[in-house]
C-alpha atoms as a PDB file:
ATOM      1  CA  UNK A   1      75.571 103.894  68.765  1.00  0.00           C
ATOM      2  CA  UNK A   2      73.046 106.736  68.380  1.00  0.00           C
ATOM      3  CA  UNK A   3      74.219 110.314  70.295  1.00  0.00           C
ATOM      4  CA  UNK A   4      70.905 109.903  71.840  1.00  0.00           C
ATOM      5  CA  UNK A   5      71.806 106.626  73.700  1.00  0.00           C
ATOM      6  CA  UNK A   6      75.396 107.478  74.760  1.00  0.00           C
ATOM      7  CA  UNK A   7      73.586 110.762  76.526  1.00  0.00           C
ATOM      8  CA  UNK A   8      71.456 108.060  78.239  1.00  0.00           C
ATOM      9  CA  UNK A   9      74.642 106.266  79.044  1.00  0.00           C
ATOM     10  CA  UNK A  10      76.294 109.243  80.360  1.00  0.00           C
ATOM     11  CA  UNK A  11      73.404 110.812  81.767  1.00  0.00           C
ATOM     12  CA  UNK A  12      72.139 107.104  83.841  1.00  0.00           C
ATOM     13  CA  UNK A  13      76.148 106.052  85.110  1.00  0.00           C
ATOM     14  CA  UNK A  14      75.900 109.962  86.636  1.00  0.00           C
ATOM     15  CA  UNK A  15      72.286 109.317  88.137  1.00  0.00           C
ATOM     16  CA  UNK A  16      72.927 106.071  89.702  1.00  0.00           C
ATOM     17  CA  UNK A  17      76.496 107.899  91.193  1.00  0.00           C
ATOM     18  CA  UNK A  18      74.810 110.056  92.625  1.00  0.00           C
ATOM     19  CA  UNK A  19      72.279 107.807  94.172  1.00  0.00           C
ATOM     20  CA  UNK A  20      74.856 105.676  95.104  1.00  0.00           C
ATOM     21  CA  UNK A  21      76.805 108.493  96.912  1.00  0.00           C
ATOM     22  CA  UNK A  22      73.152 109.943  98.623  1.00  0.00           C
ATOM     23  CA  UNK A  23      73.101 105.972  99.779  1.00  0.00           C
ATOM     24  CA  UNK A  24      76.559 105.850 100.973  1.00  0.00           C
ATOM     25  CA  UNK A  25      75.952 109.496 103.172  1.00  0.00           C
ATOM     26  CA  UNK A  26      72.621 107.864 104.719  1.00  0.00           C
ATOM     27  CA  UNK A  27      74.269 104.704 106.179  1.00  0.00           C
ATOM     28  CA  UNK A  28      77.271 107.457 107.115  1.00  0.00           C
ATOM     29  CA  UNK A  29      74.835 109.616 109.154  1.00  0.00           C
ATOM     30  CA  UNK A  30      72.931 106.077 110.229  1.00  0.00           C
ATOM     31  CA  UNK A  31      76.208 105.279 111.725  1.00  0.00           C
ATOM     32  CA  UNK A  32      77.433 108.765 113.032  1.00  0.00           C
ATOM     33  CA  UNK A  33      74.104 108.033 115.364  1.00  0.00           C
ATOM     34  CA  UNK A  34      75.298 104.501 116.414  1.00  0.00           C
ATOM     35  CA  UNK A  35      78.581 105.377 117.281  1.00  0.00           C
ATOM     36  CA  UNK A  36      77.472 108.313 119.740  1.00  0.00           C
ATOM     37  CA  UNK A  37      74.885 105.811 120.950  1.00  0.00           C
ATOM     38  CA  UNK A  38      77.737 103.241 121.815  1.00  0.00           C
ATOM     39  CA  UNK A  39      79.756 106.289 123.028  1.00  0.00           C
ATOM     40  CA  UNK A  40      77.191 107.630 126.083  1.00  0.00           C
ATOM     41  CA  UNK A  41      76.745 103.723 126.760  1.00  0.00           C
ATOM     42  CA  UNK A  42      80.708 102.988 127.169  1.00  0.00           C
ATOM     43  CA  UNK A  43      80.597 105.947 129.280  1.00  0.00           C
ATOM     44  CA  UNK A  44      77.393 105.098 131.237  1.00  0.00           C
ATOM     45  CA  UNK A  45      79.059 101.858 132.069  1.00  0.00           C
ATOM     46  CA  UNK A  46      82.568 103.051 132.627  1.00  0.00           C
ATOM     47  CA  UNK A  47      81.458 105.807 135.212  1.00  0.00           C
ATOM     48  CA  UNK A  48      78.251 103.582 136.499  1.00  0.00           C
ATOM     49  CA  UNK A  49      75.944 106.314 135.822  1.00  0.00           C
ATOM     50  CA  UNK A  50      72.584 105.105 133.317  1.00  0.00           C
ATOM     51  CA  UNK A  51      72.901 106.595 130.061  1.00  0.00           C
ATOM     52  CA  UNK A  52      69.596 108.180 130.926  1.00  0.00           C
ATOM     53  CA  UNK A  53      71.171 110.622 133.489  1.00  0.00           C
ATOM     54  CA  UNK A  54      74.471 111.649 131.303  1.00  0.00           C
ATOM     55  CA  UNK A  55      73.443 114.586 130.680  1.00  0.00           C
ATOM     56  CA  UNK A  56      72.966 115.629 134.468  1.00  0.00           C
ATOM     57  CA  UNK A  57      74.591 118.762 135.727  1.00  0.00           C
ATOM     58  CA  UNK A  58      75.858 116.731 138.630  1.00  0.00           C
ATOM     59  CA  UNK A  59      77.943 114.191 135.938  1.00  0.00           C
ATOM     60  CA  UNK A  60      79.720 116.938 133.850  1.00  0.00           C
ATOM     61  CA  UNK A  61      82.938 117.181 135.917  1.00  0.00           C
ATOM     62  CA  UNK A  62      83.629 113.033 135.918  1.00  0.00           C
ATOM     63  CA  UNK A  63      82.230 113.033 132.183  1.00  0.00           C
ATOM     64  CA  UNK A  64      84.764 115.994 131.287  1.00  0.00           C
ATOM     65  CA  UNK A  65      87.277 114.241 133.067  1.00  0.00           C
ATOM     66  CA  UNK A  66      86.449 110.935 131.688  1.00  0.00           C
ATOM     67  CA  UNK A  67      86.038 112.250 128.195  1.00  0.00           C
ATOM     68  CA  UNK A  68      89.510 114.179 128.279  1.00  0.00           C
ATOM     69  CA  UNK A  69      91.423 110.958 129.265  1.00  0.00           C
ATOM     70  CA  UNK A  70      89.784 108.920 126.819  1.00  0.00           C
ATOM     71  CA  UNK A  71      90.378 111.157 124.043  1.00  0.00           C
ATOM     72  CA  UNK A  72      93.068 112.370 124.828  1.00  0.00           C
ATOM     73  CA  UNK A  73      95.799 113.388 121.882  1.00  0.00           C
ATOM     74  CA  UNK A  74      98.420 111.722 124.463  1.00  0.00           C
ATOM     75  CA  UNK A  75      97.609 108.099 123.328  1.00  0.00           C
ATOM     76  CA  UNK A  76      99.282 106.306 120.206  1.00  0.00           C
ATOM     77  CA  UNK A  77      95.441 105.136 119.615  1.00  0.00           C
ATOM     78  CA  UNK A  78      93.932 108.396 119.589  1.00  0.00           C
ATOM     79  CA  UNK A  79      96.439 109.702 117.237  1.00  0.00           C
ATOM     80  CA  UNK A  80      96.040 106.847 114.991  1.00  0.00           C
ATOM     81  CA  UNK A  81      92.566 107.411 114.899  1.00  0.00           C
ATOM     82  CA  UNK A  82      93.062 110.774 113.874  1.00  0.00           C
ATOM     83  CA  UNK A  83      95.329 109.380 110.900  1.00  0.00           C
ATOM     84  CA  UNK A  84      92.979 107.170 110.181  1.00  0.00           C
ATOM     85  CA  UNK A  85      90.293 109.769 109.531  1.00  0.00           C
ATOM     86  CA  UNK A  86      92.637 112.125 106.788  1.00  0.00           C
ATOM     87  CA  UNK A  87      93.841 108.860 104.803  1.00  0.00           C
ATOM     88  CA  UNK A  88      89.914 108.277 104.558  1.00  0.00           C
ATOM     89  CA  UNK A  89      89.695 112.375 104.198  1.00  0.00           C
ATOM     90  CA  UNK A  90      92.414 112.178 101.088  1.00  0.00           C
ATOM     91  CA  UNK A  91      91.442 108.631  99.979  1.00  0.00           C
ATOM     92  CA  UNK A  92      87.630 110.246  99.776  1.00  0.00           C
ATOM     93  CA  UNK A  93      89.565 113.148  97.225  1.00  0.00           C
ATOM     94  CA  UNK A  94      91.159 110.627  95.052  1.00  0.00           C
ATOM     95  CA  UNK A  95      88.019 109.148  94.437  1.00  0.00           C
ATOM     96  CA  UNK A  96      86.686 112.239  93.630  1.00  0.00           C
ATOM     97  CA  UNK A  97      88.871 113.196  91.098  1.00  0.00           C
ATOM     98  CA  UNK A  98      89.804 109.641  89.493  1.00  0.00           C
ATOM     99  CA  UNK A  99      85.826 109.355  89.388  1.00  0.00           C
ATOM    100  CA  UNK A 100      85.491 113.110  87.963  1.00  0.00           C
ATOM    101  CA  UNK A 101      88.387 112.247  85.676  1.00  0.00           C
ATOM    102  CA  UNK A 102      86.925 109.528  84.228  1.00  0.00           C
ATOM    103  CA  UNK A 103      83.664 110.722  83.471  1.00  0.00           C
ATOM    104  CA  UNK A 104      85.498 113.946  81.764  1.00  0.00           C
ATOM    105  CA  UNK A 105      87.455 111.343  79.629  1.00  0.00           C
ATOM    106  CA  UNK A 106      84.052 109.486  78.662  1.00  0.00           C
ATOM    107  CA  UNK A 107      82.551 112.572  77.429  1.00  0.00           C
ATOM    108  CA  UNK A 108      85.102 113.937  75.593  1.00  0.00           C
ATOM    109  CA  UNK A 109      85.708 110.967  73.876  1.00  0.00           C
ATOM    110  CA  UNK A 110      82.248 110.027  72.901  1.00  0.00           C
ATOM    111  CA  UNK A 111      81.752 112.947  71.248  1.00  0.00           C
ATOM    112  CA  UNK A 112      85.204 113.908  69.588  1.00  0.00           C
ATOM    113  CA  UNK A 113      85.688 109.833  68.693  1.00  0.00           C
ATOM    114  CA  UNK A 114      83.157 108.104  68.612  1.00  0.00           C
ATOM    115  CA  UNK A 115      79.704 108.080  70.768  1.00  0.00           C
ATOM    116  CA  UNK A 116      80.242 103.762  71.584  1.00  0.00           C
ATOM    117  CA  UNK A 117      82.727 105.124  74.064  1.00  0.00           C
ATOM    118  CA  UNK A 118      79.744 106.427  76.218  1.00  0.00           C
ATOM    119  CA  UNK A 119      79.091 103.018  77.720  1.00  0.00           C
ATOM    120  CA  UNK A 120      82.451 103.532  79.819  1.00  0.00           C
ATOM    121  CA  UNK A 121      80.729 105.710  81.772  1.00  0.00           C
ATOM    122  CA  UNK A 122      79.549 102.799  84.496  1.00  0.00           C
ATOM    123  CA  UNK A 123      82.842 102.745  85.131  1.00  0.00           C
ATOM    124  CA  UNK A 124      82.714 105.440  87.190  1.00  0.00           C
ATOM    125  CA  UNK A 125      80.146 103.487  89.616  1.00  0.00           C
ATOM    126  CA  UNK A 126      82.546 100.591  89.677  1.00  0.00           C
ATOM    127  CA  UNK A 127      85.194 102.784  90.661  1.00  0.00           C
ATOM    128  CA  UNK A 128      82.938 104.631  93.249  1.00  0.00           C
ATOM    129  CA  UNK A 129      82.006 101.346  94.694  1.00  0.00           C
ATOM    130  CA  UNK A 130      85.652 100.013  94.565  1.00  0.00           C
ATOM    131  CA  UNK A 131      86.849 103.007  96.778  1.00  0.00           C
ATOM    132  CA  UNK A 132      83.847 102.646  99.116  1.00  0.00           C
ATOM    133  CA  UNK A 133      85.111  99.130  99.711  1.00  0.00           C
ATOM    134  CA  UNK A 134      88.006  99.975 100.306  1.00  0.00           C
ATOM    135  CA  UNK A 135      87.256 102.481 102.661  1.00  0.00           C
ATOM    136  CA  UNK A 136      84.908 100.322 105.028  1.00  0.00           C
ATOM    137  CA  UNK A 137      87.832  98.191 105.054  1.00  0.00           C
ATOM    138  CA  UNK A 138      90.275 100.951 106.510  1.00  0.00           C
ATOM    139  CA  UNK A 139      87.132 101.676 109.202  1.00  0.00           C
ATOM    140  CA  UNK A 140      87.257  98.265 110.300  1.00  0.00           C
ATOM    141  CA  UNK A 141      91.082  98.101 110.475  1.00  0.00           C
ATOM    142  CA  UNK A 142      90.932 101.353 112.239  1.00  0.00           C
ATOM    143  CA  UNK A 143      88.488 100.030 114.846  1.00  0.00           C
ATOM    144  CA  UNK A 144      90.113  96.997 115.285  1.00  0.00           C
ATOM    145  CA  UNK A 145      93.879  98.478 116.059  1.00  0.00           C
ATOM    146  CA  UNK A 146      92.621 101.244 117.748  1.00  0.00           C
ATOM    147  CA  UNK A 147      89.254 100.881 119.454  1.00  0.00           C
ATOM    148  CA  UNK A 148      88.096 103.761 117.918  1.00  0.00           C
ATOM    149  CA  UNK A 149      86.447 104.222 114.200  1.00  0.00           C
ATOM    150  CA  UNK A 150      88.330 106.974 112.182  1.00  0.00           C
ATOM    151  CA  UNK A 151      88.302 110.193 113.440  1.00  0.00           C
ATOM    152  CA  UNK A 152      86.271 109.276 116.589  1.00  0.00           C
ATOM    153  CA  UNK A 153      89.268 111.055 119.205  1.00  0.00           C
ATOM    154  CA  UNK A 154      89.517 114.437 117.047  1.00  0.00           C
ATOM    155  CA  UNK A 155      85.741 114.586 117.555  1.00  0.00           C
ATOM    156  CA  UNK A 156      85.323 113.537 121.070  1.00  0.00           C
ATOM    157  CA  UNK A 157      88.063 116.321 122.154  1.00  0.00           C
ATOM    158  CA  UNK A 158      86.410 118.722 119.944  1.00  0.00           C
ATOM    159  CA  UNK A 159      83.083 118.270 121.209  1.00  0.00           C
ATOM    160  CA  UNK A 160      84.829 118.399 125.054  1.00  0.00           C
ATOM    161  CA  UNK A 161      85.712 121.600 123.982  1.00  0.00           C
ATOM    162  CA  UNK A 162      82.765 123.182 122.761  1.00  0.00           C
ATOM    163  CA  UNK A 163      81.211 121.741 125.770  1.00  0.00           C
ATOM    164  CA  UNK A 164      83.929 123.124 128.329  1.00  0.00           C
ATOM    165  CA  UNK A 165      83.508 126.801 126.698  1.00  0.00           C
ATOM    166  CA  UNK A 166      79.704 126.520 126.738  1.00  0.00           C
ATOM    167  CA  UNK A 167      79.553 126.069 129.966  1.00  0.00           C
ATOM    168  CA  UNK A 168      82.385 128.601 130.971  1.00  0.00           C
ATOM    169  CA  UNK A 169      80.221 130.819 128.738  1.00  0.00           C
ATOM    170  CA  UNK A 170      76.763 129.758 130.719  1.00  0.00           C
END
């Protein structure tokens, strides 16, 4: 194999990584929006107020007060929500570096061995796809055993905060 190709080789597996990875943060975000949609309508329906007026001065106490006891840190579901989001956190690293790792390996070896090696390079999408599998899986666990999708209780108390010291600030 030419040195020319295995630069294509290395060159295209890093591409289409990084396209895959610009992919996987679009459906993220894409789904960061549906989960605050189904958020404001669970709490539209729990307090009986349309998701159109939410964001009416005269909800903010029962929202605040909804918000804090369904976030709160108090509940074994919240917390393993929470857990839930820095396995994905660390589980996001690993893939990082095994993926990084890999693609180190590749390159040294194709050019201090021999350039044939370069075609190991897609290996790094197959691993990127392998942890994003397995990642979607742990999201689905999480929402199934807990209600809430990874994460989802640090945010909502965060955001309560932010909100409760804007409007202390206001």
């Amino acid at each position: 194999m030419s040195v020319t190709l295995a630069l294509a080789h290395i060159a295209g597996a890093v591409i289409v990584v990084l396209a895959f990875g610009f992919g996987v943060l679009a459906l993220w975000m894409w789904g960061q929006e549906r989960i605050h949609k189904a958020a404001r309508e669970e709490m539209s329906i729990a307090l009986g107020i349309s998701v159109d007026r939410l964001d009416d001065p005269e909800n903010a106490n029962r929202i605040v007060q909804f918000a804090a006891e369904l976030f709160s840190s108090e509940k074994f579901q919240n917390r393993l929500s929470d857990l839930c989001w820095w396995v994905l956190v660390a589980w996001g690293w690993l893939s990082n570096l095994i993926q990084g790792g890999i693609l180190i390996a590749v390159i040294w070896y194709s050019f201090t061995d021999s350039p044939s090696n370069a075609i190991y390079a897609w290996w790094v999408l197959a691993v990127a796809f392998l942890f994003w599998v397995i990642s979607m899986a742990l999201v689905f666990l999480c929402k199934l055993f807990t209600g809430r999708f990874p994460g989802q209780a640090s945010l909502g108390r965060k955001n309560l905060a932010e909100f409760l010291r804007n409007s202390q600030a206001a």
